[in-house]
Protein backbone atom coordinates (compact mmCIF):
# COMPACT_ATOMS: atom_id res chain seq x y z
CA UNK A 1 31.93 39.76 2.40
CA UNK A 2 29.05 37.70 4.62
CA UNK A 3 29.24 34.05 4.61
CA UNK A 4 26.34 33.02 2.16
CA UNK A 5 22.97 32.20 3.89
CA UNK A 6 22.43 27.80 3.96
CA UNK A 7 18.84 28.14 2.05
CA UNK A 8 15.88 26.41 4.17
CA UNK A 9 14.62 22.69 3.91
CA UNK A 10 11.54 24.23 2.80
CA UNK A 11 13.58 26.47 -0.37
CA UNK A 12 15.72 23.32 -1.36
CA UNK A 13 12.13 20.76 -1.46
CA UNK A 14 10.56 23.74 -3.42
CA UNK A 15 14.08 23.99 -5.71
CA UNK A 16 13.80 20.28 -6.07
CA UNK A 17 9.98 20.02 -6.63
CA UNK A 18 10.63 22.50 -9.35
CA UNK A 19 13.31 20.56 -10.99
CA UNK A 20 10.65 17.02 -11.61
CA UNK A 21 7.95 18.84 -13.32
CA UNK A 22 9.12 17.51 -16.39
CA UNK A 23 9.87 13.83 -15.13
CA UNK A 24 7.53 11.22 -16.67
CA UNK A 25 7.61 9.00 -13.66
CA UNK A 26 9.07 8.94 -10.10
CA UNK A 27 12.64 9.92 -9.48
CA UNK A 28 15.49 9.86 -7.04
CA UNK A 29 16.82 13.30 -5.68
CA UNK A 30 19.92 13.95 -4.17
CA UNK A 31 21.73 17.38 -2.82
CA UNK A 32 25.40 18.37 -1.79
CA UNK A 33 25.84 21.53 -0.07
CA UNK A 34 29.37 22.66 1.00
CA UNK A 35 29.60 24.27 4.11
CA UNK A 36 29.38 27.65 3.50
CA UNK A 37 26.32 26.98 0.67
CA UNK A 38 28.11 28.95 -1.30
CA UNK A 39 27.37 26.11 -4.35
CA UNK A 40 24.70 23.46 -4.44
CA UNK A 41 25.02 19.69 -6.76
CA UNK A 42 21.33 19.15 -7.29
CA UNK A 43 20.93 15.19 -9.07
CA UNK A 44 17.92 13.99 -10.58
CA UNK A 45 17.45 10.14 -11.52
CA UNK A 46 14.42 7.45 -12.18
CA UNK A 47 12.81 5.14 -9.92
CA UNK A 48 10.98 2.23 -10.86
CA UNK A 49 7.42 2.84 -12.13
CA UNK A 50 5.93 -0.58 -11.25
CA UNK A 51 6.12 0.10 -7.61
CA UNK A 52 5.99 2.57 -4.84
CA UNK A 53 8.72 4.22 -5.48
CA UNK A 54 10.10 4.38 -1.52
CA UNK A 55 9.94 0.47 -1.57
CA UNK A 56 12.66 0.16 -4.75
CA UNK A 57 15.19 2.53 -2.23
CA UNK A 58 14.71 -0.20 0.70
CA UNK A 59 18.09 -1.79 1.02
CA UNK A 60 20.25 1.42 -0.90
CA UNK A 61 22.48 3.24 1.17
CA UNK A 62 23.70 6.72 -0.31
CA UNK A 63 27.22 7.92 -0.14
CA UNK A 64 28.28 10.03 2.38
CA UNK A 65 28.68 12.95 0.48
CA UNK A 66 25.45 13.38 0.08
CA UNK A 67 23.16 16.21 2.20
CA UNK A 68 19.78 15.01 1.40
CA UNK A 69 17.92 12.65 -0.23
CA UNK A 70 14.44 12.81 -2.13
CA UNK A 71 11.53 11.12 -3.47
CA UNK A 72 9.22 12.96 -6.23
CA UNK A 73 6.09 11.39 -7.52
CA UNK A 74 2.64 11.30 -8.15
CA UNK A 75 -0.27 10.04 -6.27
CA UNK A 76 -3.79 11.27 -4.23
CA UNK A 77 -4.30 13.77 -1.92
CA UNK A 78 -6.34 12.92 1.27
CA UNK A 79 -7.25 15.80 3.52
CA UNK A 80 -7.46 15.82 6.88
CA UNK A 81 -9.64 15.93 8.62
CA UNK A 82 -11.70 13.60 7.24
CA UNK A 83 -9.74 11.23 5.19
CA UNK A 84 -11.19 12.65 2.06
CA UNK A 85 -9.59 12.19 -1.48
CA UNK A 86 -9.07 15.79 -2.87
CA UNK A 87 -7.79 15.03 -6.17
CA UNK A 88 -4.63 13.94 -7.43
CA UNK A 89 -1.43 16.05 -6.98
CA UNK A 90 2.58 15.69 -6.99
CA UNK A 91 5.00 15.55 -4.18
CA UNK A 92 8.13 16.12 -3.52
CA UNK A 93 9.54 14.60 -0.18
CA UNK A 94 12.93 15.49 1.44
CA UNK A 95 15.13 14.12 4.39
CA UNK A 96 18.15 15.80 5.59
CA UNK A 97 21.30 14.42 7.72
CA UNK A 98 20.24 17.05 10.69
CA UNK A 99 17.05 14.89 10.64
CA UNK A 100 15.14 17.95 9.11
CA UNK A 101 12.74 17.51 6.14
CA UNK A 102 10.38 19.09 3.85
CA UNK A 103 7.63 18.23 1.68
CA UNK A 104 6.14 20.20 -1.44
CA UNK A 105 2.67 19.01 -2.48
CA UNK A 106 1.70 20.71 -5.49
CA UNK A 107 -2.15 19.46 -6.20
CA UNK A 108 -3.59 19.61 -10.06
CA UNK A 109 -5.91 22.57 -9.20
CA UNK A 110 -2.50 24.37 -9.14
CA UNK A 111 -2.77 24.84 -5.15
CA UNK A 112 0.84 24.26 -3.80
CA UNK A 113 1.19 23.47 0.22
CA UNK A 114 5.31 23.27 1.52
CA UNK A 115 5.35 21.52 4.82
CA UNK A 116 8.37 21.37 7.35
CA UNK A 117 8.37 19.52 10.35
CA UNK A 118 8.78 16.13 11.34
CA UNK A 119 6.80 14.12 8.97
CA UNK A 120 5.77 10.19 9.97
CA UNK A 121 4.69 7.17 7.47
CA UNK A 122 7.00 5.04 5.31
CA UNK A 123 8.49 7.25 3.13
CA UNK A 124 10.96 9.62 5.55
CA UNK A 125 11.59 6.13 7.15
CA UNK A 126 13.34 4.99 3.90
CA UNK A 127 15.12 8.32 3.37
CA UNK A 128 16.05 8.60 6.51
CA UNK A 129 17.37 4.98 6.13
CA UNK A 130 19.02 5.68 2.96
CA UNK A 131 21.11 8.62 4.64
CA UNK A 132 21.66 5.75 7.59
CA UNK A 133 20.16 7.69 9.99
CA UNK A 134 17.52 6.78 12.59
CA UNK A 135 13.79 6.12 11.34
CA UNK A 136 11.03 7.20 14.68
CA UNK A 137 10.79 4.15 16.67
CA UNK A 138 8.19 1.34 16.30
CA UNK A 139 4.58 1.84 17.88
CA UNK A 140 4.37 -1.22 19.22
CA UNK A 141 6.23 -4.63 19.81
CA UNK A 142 5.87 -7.54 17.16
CA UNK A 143 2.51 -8.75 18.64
CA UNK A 144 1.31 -5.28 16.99
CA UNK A 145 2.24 -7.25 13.89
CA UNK A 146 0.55 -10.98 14.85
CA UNK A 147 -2.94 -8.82 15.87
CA UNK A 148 -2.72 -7.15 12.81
CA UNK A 149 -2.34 -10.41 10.75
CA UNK A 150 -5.03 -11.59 12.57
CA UNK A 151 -7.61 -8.52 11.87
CA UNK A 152 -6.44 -8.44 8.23
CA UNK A 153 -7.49 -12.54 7.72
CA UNK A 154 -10.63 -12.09 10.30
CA UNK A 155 -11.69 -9.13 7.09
CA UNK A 156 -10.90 -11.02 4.21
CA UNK A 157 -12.55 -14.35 6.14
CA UNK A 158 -15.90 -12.39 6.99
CA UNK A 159 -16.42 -10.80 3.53
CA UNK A 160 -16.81 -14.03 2.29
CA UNK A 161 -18.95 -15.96 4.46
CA UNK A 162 -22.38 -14.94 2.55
CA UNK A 163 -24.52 -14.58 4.95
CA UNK A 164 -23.11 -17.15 7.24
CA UNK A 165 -23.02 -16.20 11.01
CA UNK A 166 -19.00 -16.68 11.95
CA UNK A 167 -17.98 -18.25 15.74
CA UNK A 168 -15.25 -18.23 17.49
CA UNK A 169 -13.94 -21.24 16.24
CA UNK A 170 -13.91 -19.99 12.94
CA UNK A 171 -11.83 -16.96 14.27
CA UNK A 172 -9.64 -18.75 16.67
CA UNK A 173 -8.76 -20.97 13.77
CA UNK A 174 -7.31 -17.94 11.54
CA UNK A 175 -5.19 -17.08 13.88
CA UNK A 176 -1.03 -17.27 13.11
CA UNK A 177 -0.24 -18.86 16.13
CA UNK A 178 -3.40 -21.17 16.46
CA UNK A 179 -2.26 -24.55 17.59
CA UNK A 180 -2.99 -27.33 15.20
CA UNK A 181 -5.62 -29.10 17.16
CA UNK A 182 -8.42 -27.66 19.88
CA UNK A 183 -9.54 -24.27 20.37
CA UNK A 184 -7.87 -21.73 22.50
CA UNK A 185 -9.32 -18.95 24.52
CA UNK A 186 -9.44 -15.60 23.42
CA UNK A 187 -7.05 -14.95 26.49
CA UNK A 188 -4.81 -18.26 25.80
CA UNK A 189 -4.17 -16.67 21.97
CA UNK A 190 -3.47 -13.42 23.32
CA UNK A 191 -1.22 -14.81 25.42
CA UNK A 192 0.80 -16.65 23.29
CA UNK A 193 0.76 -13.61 20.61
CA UNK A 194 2.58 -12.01 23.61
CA UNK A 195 5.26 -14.32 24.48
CA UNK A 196 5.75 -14.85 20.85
CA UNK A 197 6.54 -10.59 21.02
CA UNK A 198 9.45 -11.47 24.07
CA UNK A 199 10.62 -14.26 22.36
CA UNK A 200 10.96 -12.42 18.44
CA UNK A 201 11.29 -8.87 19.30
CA UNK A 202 12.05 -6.58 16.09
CA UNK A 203 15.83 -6.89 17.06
CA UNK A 204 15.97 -10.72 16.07
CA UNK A 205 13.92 -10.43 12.84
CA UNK A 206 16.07 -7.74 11.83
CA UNK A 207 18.78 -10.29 12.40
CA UNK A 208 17.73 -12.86 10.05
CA UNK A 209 17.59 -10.30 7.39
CA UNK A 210 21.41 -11.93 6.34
CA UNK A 211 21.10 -11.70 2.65
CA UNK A 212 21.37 -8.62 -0.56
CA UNK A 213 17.54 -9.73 -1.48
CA UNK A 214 16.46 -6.25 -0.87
CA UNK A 215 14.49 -4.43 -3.84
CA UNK A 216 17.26 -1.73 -3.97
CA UNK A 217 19.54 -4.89 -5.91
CA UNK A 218 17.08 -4.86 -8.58
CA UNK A 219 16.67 -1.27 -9.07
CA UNK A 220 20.60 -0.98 -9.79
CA UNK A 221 21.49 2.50 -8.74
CA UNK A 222 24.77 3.89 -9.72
CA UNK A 223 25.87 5.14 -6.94
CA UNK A 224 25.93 4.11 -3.31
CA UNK A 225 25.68 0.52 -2.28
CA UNK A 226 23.33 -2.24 -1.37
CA UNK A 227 23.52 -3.49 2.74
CA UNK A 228 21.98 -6.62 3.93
CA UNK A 229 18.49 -5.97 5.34
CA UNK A 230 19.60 -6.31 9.26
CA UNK A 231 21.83 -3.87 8.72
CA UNK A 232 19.35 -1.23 6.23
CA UNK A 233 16.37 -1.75 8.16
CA UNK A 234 16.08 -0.65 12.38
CA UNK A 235 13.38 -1.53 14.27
CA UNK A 236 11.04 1.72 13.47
CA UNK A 237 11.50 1.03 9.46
CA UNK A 238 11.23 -2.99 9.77
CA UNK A 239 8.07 -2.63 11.72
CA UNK A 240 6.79 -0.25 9.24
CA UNK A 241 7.48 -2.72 5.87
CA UNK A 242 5.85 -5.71 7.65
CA UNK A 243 2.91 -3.79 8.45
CA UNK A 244 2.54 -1.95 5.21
CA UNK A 245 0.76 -4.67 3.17
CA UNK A 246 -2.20 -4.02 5.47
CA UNK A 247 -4.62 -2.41 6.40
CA UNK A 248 -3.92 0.12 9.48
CA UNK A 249 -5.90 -2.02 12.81
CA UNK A 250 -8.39 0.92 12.74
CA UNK A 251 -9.80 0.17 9.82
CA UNK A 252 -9.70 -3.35 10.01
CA UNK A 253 -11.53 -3.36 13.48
CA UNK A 254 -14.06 -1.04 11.85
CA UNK A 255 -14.71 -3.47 9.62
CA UNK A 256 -15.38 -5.54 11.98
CA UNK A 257 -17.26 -3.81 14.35
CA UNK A 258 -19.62 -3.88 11.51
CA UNK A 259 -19.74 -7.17 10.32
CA UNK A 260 -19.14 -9.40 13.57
CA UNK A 261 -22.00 -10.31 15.92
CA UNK A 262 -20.93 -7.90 19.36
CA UNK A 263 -20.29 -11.16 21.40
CA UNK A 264 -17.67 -12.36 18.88
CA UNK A 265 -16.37 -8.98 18.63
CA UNK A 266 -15.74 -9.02 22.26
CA UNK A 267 -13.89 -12.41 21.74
CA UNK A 268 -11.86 -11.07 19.32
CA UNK A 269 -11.01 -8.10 20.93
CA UNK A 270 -10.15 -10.26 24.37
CA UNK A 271 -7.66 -12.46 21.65
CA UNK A 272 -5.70 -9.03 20.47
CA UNK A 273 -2.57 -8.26 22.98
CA UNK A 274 -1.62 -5.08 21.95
CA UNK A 275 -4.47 -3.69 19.72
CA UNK A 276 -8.06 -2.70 21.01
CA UNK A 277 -10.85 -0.59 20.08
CA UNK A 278 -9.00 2.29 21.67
CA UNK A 279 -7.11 3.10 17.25
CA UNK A 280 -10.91 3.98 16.48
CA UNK A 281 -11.37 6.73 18.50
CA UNK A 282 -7.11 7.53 17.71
């Protein structure tokens, strides 16, 4: 008799897609194959409503028996290209140990796309996490973080001026690592945003991550355990949850290139050490 056939990552997102239609919010999926697939443990449990549901996983670790792990929820569709909204759908995300994964996207028109591949974003960095394996690396150093701090305060700043033509001053100023007194170069601030990089590479924030104060202790699992954040997070997925709560630096310098007078722009962009006008055209 022939060994049975291992069913695809594409078959076991579809088989777990299938088994959340009736879920109310997002939940948890888990699989255990043996190793001939001749039987399959499929489990099925809540996440947290109040929150994207990848975010209350940050910090869980899964037990070893485990073959996959899942996310299935609800949110918009965006097609690309262009980043248009295309209604609302559900989605079903899976990450295997063999760093395979699959996602089911099953949009309300009844349209259903199943995607395999190598899939980027937040998400398969916290299941991939979960399983303890390695999320992608990050795309830049930490001054990718400071510049983006900087372009998310230089938006909020400018949409509230009224009117009011902004200088560099004024932009200098919001910067994280502005010195208290005087007014730095463009050059002298992207300077220091890159020794600031060699001196707190991802490594050493990742290192003061010491205690449980990870969202996964709140959302109480029953199975698996709770790590301390430098040893949940690597570099990739740390990046990636600092940089989350804004705005990707495309759209933020879009913003500006609309708003900001060109020769401040050019100040601005002479102050960034990693990110330029190049994202736009990305």
């Amino acid at each position: 008799m022939p060994d049975p056939v291992r069913p695809s990552p594409t078959e076991l997102a579809e088989l777990a897609h299938r088994s959340t239609v009736d879920a109310v919010g997002p939940s948890l999926i888990h699989l255990r194959l043996d190793d001939g697939a001749a039987s399959l443990e499929l489990g099925v449990g809540p996440l947290p409503a109040d929150r994207h549901p990848a975010d209350a996983l940050v910090g869980f670790r899964a037990p070893d028996a485990w073959d996959a792990v899942g996310i299935a929820t609800t949110g918009v569709v965006h097609d690309l290209p262009p980043m248009a909204c295309a209604g609302r759908g559900r989605f079903t995300t899976l990450a295997f140990r063999d760093r395979t994964s699959a996602t089911v996207i099953e949009r309300d028109d009844g349209r259903v796309d199943v995607l395999e591949g190598a899939p980027v974003g937040w998400v398969v960095d916290v299941l991939r996490r979960v399983l303890g394996l390695p999320a992608d690396p990050p795309e830049g150093s930490t001054a990718v973080l400071v510049d983006t701090w900087w372009l998310d305060t230089l938006v909020s700043g400018v949409l509230t001026r009224a009117g009011r033509a902004p200088s560099w001053r004024w932009a200098a100023r919001r910067h994280p690592l502005c010195p208290p007194s005087g007014v730095p170069s463009p050059e002298e601030l992207a300077a220091r945003t890159a020794a600031e990089a060699l001196a707190r590479p991802w490594s050493r924030l990742r290192g003061l991550l010491t205690g449980h104060d990870l969202p996964a202790e709140a959302t109480a699992l029953p199975y698996g355990q709770v790590v301390p954040g430098r040893d949940w997070f690597d570099d990739g997925s740390l990046s990636r949850w600092m940089l989350r709560v804004a705005e990707p630096p495309e759209v933020l310098l879009g913003e500006l290139v609309e708003r900001l007078p060109a020769h401040l722009l050019d100040q601005v962009l002479l102050g960034l050490a990693e990110i330029d006008l190049g994202v736009l055209a990305a």
